[in-house]
N, C-alpha and C. Protein backbone atom coordinates (compact mmCIF):
# COMPACT_ATOMS: atom_id res chain seq x y z
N UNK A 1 -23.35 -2.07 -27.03
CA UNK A 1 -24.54 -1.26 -26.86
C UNK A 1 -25.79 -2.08 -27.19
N UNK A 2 -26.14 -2.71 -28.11
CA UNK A 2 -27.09 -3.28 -28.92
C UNK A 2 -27.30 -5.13 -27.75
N UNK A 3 -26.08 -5.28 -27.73
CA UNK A 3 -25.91 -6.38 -26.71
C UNK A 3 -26.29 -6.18 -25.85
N UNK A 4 -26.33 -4.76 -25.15
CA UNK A 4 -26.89 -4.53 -23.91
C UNK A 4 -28.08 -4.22 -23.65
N UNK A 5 -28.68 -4.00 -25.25
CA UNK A 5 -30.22 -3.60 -24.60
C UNK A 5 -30.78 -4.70 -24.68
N UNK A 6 -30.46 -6.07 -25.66
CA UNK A 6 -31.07 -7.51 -25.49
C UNK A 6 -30.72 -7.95 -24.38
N UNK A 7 -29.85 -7.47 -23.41
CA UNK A 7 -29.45 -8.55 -22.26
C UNK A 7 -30.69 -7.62 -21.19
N UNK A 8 -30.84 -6.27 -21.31
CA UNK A 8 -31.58 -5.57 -20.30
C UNK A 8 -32.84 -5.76 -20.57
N UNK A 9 -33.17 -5.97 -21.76
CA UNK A 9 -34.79 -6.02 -22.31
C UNK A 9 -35.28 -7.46 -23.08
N UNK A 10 -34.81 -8.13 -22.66
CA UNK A 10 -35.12 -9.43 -23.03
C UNK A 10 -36.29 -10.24 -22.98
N UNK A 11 -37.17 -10.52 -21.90
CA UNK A 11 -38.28 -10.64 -21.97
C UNK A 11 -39.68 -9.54 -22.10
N UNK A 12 -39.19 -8.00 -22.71
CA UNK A 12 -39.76 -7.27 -23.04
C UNK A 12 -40.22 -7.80 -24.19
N UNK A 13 -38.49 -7.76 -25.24
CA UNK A 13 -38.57 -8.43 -26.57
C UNK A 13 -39.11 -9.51 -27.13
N UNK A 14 -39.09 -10.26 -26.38
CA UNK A 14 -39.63 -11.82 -26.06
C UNK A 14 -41.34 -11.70 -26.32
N UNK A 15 -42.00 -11.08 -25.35
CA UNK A 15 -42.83 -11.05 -25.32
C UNK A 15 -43.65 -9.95 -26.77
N UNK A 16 -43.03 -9.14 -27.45
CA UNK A 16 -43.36 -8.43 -28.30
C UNK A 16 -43.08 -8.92 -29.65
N UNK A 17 -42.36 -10.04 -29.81
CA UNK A 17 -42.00 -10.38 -30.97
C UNK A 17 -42.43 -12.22 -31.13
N UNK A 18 -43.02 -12.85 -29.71
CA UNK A 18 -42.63 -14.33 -30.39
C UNK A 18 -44.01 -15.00 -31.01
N UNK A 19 -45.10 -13.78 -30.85
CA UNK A 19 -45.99 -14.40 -31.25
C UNK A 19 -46.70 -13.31 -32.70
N UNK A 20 -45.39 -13.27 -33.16
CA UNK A 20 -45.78 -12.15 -34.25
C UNK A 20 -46.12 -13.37 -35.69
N UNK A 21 -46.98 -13.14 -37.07
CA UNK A 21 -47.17 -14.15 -37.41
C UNK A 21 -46.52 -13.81 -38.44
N UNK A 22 -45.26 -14.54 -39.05
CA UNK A 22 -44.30 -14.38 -39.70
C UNK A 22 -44.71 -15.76 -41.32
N UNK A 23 -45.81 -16.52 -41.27
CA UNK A 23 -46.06 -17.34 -42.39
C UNK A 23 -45.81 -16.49 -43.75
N UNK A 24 -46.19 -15.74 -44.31
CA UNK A 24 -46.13 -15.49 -45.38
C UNK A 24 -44.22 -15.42 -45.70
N UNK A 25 -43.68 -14.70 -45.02
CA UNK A 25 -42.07 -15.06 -44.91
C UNK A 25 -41.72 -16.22 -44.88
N UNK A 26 -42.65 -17.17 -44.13
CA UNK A 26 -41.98 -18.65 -44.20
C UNK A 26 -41.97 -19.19 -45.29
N UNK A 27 -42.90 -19.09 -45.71
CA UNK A 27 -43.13 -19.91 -47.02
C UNK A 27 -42.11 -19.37 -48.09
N UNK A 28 -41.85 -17.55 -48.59
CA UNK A 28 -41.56 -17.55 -49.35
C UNK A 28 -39.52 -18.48 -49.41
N UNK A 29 -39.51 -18.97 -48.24
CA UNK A 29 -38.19 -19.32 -47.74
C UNK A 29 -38.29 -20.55 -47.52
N UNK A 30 -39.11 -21.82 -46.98
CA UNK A 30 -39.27 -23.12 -47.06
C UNK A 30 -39.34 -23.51 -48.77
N UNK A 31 -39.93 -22.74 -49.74
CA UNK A 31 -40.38 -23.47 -50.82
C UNK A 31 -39.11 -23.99 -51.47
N UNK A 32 -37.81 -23.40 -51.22
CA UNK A 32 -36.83 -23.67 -51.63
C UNK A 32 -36.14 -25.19 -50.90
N UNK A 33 -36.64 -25.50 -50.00
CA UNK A 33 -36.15 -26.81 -48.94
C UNK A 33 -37.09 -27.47 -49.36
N UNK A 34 -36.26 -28.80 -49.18
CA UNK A 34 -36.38 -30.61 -49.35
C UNK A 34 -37.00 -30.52 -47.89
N UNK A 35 -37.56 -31.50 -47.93
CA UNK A 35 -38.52 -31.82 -46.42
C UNK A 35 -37.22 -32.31 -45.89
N UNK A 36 -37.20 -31.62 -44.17
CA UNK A 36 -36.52 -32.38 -43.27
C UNK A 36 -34.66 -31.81 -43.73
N UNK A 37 -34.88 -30.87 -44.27
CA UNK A 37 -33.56 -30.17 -44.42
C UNK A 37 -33.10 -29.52 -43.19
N UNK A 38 -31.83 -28.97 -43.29
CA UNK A 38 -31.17 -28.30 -42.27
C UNK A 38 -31.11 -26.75 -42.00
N UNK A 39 -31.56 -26.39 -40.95
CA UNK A 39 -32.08 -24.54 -41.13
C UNK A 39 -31.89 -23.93 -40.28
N UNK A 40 -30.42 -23.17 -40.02
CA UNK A 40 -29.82 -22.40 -39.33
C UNK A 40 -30.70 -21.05 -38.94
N UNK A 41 -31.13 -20.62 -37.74
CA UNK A 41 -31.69 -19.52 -37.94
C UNK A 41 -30.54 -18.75 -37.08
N UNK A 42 -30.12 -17.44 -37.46
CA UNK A 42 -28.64 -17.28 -37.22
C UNK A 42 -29.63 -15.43 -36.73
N UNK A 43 -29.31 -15.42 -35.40
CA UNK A 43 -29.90 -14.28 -34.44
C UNK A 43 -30.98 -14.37 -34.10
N UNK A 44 -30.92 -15.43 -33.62
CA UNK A 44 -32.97 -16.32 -33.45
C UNK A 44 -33.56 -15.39 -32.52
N UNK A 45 -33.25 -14.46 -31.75
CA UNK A 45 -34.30 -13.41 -30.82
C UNK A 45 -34.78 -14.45 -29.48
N UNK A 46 -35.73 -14.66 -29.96
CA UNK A 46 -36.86 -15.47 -28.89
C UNK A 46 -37.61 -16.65 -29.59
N UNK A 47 -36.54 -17.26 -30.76
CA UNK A 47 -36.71 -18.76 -31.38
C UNK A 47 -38.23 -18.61 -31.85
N UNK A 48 -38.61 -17.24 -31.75
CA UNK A 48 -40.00 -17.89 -32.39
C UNK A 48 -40.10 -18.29 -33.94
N UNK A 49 -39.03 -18.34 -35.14
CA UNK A 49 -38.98 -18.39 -36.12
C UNK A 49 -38.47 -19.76 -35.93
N UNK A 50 -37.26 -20.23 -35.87
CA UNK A 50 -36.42 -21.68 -34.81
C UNK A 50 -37.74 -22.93 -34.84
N UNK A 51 -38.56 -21.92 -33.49
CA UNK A 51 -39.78 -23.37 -33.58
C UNK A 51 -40.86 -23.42 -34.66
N UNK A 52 -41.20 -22.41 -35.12
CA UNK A 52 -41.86 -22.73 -36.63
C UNK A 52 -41.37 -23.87 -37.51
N UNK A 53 -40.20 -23.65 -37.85
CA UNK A 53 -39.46 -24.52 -38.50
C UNK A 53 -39.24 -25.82 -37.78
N UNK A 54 -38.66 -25.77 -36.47
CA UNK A 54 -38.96 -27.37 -36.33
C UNK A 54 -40.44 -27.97 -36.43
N UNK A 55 -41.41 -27.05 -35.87
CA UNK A 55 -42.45 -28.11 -36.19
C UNK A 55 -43.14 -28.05 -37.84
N UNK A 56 -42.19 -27.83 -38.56
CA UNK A 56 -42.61 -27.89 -39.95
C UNK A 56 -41.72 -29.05 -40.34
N UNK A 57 -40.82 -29.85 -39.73
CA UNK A 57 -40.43 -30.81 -39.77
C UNK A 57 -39.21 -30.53 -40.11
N UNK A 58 -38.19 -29.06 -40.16
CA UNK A 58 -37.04 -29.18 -40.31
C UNK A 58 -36.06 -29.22 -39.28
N UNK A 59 -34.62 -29.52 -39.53
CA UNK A 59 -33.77 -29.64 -38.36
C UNK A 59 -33.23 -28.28 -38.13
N UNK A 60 -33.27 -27.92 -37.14
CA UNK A 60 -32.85 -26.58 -37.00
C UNK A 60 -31.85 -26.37 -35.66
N UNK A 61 -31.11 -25.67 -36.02
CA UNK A 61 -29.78 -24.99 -34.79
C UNK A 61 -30.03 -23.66 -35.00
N UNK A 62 -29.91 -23.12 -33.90
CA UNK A 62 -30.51 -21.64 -33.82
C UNK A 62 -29.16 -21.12 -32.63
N UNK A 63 -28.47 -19.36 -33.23
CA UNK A 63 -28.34 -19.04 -31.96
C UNK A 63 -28.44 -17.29 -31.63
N UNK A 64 -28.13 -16.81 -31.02
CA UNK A 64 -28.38 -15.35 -30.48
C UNK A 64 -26.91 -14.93 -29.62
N UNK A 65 -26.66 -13.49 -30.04
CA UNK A 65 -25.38 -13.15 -29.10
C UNK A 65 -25.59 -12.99 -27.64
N UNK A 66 -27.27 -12.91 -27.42
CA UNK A 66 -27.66 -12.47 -26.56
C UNK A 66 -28.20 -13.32 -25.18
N UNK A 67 -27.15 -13.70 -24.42
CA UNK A 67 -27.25 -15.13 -23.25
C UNK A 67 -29.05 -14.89 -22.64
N UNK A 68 -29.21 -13.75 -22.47
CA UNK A 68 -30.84 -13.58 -22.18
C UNK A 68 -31.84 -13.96 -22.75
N UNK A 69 -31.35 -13.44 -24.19
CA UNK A 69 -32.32 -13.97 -25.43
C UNK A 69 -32.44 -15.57 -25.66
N UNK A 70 -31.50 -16.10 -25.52
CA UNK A 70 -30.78 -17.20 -25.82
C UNK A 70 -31.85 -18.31 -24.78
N UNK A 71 -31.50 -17.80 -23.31
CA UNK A 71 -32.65 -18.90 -22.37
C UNK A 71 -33.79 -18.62 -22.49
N UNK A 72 -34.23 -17.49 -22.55
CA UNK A 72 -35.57 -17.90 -23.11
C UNK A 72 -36.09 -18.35 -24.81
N UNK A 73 -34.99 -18.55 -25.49
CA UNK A 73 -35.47 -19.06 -26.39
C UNK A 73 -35.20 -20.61 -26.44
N UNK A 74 -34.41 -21.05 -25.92
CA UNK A 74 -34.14 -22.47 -25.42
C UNK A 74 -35.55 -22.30 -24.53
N UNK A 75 -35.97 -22.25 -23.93
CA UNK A 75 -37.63 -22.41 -23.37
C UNK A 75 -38.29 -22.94 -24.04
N UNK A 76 -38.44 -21.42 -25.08
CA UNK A 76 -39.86 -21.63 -26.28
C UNK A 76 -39.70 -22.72 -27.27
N UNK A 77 -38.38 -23.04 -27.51
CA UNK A 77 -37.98 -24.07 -28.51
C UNK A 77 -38.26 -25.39 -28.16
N UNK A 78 -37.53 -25.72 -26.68
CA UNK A 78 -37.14 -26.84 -26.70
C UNK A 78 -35.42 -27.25 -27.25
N UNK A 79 -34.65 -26.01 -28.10
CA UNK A 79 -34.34 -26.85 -28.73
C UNK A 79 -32.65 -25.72 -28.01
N UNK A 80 -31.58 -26.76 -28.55
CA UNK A 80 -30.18 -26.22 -27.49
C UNK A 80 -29.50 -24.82 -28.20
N UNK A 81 -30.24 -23.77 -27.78
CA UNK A 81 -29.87 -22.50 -28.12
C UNK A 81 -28.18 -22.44 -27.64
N UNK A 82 -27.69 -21.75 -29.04
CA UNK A 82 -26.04 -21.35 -28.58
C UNK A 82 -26.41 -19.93 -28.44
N UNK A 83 -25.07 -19.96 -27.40
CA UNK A 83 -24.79 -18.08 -27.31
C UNK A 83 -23.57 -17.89 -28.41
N UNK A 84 -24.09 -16.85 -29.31
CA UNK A 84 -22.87 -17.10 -30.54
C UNK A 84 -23.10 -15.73 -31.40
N UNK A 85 -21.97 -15.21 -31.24
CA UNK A 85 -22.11 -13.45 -32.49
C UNK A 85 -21.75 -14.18 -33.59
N UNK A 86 -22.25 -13.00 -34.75
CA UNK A 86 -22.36 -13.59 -36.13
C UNK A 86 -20.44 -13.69 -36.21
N UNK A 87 -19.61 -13.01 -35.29
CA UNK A 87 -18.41 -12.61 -36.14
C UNK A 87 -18.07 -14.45 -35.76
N UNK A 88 -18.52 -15.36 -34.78
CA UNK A 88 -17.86 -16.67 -34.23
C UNK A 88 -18.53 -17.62 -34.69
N UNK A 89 -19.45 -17.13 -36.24
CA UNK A 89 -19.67 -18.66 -36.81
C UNK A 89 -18.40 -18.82 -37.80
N UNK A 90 -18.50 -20.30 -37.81
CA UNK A 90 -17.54 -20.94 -38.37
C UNK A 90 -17.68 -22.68 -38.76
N UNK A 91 -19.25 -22.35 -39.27
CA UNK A 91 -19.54 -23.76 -40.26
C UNK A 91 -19.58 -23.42 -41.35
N UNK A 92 -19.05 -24.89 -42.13
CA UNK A 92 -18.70 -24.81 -43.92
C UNK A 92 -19.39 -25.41 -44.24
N UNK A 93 -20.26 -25.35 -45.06
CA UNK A 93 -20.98 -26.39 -46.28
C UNK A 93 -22.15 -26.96 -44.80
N UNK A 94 -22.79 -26.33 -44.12
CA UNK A 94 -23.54 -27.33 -43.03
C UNK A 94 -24.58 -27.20 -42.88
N UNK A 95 -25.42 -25.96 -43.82
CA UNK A 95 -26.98 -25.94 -43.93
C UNK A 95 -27.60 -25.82 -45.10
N UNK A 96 -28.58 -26.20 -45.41
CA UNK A 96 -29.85 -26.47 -46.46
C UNK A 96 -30.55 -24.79 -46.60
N UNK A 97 -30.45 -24.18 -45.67
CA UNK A 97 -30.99 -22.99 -45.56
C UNK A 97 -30.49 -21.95 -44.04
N UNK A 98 -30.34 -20.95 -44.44
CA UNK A 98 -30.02 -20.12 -43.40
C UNK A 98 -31.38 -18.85 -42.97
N UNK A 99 -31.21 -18.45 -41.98
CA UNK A 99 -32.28 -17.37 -41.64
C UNK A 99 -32.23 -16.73 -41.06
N UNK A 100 -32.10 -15.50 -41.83
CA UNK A 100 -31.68 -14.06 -40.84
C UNK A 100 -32.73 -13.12 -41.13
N UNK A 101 -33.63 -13.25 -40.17
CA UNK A 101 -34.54 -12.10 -39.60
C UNK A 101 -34.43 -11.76 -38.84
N UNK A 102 -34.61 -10.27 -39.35
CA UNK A 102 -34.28 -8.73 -38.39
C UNK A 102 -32.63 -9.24 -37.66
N UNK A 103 -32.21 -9.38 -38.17
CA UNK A 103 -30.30 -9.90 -37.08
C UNK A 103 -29.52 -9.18 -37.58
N UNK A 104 -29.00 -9.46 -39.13
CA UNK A 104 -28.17 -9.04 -39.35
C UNK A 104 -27.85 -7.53 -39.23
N UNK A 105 -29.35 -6.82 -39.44
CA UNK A 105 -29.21 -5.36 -39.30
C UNK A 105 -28.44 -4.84 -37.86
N UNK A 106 -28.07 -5.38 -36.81
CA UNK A 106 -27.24 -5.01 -35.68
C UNK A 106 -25.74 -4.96 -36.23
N UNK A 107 -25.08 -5.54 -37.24
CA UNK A 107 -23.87 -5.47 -37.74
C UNK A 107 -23.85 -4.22 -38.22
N UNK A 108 -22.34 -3.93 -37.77
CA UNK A 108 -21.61 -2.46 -38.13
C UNK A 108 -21.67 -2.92 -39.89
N UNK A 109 -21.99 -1.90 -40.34
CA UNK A 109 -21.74 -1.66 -41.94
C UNK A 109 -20.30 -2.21 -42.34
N UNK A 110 -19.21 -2.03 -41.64
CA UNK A 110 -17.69 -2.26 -41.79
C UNK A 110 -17.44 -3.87 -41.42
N UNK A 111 -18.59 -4.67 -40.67
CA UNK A 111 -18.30 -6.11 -40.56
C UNK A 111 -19.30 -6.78 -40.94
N UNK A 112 -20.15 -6.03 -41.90
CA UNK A 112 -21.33 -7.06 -42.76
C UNK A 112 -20.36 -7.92 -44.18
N UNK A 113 -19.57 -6.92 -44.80
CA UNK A 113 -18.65 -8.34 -45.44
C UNK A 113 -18.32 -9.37 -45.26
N UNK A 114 -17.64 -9.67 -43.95
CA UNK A 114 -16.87 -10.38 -43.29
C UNK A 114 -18.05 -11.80 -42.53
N UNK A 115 -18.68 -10.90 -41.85
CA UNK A 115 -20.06 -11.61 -41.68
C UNK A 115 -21.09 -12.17 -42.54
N UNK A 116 -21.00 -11.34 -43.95
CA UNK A 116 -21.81 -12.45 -44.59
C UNK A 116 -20.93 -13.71 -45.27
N UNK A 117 -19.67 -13.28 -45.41
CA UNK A 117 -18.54 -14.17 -46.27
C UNK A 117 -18.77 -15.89 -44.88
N UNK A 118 -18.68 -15.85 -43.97
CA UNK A 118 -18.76 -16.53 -42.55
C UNK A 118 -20.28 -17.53 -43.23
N UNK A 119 -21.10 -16.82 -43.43
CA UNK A 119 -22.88 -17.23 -43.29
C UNK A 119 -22.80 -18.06 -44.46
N UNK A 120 -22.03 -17.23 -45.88
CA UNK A 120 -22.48 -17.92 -46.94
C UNK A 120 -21.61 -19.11 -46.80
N UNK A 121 -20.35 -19.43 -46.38
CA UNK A 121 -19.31 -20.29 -45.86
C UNK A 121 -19.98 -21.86 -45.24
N UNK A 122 -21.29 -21.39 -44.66
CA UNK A 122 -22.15 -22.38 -43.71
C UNK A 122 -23.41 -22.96 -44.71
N UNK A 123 -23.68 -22.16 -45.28
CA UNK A 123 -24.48 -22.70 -46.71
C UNK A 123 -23.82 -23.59 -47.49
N UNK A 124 -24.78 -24.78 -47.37
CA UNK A 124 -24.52 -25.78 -48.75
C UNK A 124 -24.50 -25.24 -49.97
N UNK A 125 -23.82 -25.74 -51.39
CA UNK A 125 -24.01 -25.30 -52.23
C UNK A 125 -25.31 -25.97 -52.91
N UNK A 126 -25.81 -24.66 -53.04
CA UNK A 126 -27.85 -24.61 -53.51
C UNK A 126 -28.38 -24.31 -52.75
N UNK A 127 -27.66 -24.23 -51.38
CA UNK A 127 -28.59 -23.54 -50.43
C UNK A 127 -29.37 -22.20 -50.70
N UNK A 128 -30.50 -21.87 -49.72
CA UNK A 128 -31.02 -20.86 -49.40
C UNK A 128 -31.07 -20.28 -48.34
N UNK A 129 -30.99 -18.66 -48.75
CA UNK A 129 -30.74 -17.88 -47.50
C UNK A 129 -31.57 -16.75 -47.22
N UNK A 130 -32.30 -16.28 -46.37
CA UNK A 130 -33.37 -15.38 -46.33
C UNK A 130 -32.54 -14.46 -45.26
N UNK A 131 -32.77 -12.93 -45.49
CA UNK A 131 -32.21 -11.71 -45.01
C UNK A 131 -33.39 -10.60 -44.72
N UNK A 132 -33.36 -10.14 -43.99
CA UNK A 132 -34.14 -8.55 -43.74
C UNK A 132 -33.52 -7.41 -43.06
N UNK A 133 -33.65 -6.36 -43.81
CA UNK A 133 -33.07 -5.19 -42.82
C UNK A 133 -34.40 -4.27 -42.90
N UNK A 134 -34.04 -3.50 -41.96
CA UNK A 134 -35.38 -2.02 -42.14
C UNK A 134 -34.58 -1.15 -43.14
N UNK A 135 -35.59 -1.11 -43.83
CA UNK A 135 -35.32 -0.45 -45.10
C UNK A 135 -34.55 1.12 -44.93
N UNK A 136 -33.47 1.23 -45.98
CA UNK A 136 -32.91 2.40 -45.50
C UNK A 136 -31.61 2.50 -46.09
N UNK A 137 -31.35 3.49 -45.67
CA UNK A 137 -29.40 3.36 -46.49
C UNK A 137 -28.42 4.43 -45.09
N UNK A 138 -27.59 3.73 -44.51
CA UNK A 138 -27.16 4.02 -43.26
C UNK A 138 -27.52 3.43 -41.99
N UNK A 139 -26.12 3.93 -41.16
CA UNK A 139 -26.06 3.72 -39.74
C UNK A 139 -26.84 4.42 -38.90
N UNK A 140 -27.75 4.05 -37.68
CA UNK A 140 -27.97 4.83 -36.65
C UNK A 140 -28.20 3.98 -35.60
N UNK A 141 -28.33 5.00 -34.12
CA UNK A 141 -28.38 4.42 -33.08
C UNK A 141 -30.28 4.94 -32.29
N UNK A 142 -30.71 3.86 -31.96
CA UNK A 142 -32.15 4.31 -32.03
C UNK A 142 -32.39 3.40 -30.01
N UNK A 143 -32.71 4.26 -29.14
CA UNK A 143 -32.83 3.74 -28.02
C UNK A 143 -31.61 2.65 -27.41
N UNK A 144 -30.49 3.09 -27.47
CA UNK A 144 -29.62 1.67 -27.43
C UNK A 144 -29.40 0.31 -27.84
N UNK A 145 -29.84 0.53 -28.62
CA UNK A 145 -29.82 -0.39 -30.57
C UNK A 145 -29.19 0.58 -31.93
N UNK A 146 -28.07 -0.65 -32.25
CA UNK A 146 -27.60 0.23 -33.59
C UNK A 146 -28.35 -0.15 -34.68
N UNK A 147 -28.46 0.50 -35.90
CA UNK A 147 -28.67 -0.64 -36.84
C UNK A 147 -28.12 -0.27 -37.87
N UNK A 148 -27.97 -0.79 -38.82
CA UNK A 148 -27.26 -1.23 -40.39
C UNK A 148 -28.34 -0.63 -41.17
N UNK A 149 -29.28 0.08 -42.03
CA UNK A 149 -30.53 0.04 -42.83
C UNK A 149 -29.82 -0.56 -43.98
N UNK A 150 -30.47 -0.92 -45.02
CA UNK A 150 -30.05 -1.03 -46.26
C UNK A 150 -31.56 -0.96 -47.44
N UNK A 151 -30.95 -0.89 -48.45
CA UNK A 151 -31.93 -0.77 -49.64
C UNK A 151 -31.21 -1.77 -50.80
N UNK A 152 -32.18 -1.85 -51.56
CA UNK A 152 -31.56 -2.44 -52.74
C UNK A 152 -30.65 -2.25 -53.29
N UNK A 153 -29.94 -1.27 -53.37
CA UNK A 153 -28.69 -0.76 -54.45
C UNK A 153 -27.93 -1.47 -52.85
N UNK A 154 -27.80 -0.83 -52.01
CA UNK A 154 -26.92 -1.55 -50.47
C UNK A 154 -26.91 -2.98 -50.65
N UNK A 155 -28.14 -3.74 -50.94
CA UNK A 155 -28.00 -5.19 -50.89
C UNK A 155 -27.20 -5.33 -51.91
N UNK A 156 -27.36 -5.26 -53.28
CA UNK A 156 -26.66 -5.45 -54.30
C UNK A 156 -24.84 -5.16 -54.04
N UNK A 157 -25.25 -4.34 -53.32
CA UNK A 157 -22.97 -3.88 -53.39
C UNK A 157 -22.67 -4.69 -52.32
N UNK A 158 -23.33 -5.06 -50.96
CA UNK A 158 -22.50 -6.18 -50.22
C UNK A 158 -22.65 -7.43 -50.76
N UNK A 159 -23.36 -8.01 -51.53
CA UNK A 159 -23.57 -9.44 -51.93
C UNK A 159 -21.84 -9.21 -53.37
N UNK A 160 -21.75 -7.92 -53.44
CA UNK A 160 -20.71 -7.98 -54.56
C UNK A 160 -19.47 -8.66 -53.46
N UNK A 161 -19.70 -8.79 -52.05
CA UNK A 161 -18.22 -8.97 -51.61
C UNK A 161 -18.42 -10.01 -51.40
N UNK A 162 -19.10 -11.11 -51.17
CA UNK A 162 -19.74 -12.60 -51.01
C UNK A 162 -19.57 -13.52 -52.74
N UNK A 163 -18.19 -14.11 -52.64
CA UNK A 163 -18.54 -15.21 -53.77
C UNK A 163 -19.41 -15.92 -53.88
N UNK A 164 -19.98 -16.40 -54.51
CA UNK A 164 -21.19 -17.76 -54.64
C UNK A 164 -22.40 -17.05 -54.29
N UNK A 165 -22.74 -16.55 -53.83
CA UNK A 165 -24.16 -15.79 -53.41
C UNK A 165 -24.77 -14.93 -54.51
N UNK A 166 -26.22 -15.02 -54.76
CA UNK A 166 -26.46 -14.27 -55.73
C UNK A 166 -28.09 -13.77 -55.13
N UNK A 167 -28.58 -12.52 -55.74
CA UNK A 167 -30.27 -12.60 -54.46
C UNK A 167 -31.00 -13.42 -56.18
N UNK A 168 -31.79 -14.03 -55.27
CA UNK A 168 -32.68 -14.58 -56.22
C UNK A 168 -33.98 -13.82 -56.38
N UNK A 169 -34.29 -13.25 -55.03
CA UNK A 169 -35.53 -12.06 -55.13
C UNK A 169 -35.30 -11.00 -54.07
N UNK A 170 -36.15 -9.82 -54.13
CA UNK A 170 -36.13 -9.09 -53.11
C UNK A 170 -37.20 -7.92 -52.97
N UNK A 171 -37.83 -7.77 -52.14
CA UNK A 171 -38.96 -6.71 -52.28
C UNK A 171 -39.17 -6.26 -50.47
N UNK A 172 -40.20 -5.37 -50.29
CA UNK A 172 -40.28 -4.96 -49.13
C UNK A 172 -41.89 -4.97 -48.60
N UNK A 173 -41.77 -5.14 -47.25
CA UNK A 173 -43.13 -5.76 -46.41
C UNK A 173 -43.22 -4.28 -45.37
N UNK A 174 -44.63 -4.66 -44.86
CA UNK A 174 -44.55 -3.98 -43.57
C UNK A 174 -44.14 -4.37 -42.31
N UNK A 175 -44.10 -4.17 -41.34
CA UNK A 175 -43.87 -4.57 -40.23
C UNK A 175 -45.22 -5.06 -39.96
N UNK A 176 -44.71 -6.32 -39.08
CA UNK A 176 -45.76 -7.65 -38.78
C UNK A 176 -46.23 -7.05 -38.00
N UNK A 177 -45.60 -6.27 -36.54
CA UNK A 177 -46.42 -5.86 -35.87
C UNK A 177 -47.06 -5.16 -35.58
N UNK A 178 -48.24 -4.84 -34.86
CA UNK A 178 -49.45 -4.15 -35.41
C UNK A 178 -48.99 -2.47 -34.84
N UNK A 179 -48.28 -2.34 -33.70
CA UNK A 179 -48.11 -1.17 -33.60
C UNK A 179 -46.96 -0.72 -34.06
N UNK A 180 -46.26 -1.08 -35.15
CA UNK A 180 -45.48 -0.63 -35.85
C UNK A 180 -45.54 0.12 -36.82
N UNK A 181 -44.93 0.79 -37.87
CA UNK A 181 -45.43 1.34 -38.99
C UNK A 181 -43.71 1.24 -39.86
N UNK A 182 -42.68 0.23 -39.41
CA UNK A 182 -41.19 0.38 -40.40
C UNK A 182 -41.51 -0.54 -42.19
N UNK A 183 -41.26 -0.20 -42.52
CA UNK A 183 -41.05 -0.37 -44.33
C UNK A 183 -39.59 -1.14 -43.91
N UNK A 184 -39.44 -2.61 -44.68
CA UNK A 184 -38.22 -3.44 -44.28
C UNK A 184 -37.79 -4.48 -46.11
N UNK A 185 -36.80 -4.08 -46.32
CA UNK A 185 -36.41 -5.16 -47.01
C UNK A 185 -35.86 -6.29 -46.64
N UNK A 186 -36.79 -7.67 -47.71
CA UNK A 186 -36.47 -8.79 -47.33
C UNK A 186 -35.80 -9.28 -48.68
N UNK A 187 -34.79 -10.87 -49.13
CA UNK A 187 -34.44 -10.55 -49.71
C UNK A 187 -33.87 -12.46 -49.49
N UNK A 188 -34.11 -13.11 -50.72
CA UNK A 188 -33.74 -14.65 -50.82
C UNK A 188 -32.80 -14.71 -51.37
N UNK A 189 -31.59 -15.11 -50.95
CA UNK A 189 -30.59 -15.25 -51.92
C UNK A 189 -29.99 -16.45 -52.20
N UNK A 190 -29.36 -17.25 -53.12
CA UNK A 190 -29.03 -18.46 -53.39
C UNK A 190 -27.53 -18.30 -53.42
């Protein structure tokens, strides 16, 4: 379902999200990286987060489940977008930092364990990992998009199923974009 509305609405999305200005998030998530570290952005959308980071001088692999999403973000990047669901990663110890904005919230509540156990698996140890969901506690289906919400007490009980992971901070923003009005937790974890 959720696959299908990124494959049908793709350069809708594209166009509504890649020039949203996401700096204050960057930073609170670069300060933790060595210059020229490695930075998975894991459900890159439309890479507009992907190319921030490379031209901040880090190495970055980015991918999206979404083959639509995916070429046009290989566009905006430049850089070799995979087509890849969170359930088919399967790197160990291979990034400096990971980055999941607005992504993970498409995971069923019943395969966010499993999926984060996978993510933290791909993190170096000391790595950093940045997360956001729209704030909330439960499942729903909103225009042919599911999503996951979570809140703090939610973050706290899935990070209980993730060894090695711990949040180092977590608080909540508005939505970047201007005709929005969602309340979202974000959330750094080491």
């Amino acid at each position: 379902m959720t696959l299908k509305y990124y494959q049908d609405n793709a350069q809708t999305f594209f166009d509504g999200t890649v020039n949203v200005d996401m700096s204050s998030l960057y930073e609170t998530f670069t300060r933790h990286l060595a210059p020229g570290a490695k930075v998975l952005d894991a459900g890159c959308g439309s890479g507009r987060d992907a190319k921030a980071f490379l031209e901040m001088g880090y190495q970055v692999e980015a991918f999206d489940a979404s083959s639509a999403m995916v070429e046009l973000a290989r566009e905006h990047t430049g850089l070799p977008v995979q087509v890849k669901a969170f359930a088919d990663v399967d790197w160990k110890e291979e990034f400096d930092g990971i980055w999941c904005c607005a992504s993970l919230l498409h995971v069923p509540a019943e395969e966010l364990p499993d999926v984060m156990r996978r993510l933290a698996d791909a993190l170096k140890p000391g790595g950093v990992w940045y997360v956001s969901f729209k704030y909330g506690d439960g499942e729903r289906e909103v225009d042919g998009r599911r999503f996951t919400d979570m809140d703090e007490v939610g973050l706290w009980r899935l990070l209980e199923t993730v060894p090695r992971v711990e949040i180092e901070s977590f608080w909540t923003t508005h939505d970047k974009r201007p005709e929005r009005n969602e309340v979202w937790l974000n959330g750094i974890l080491k």
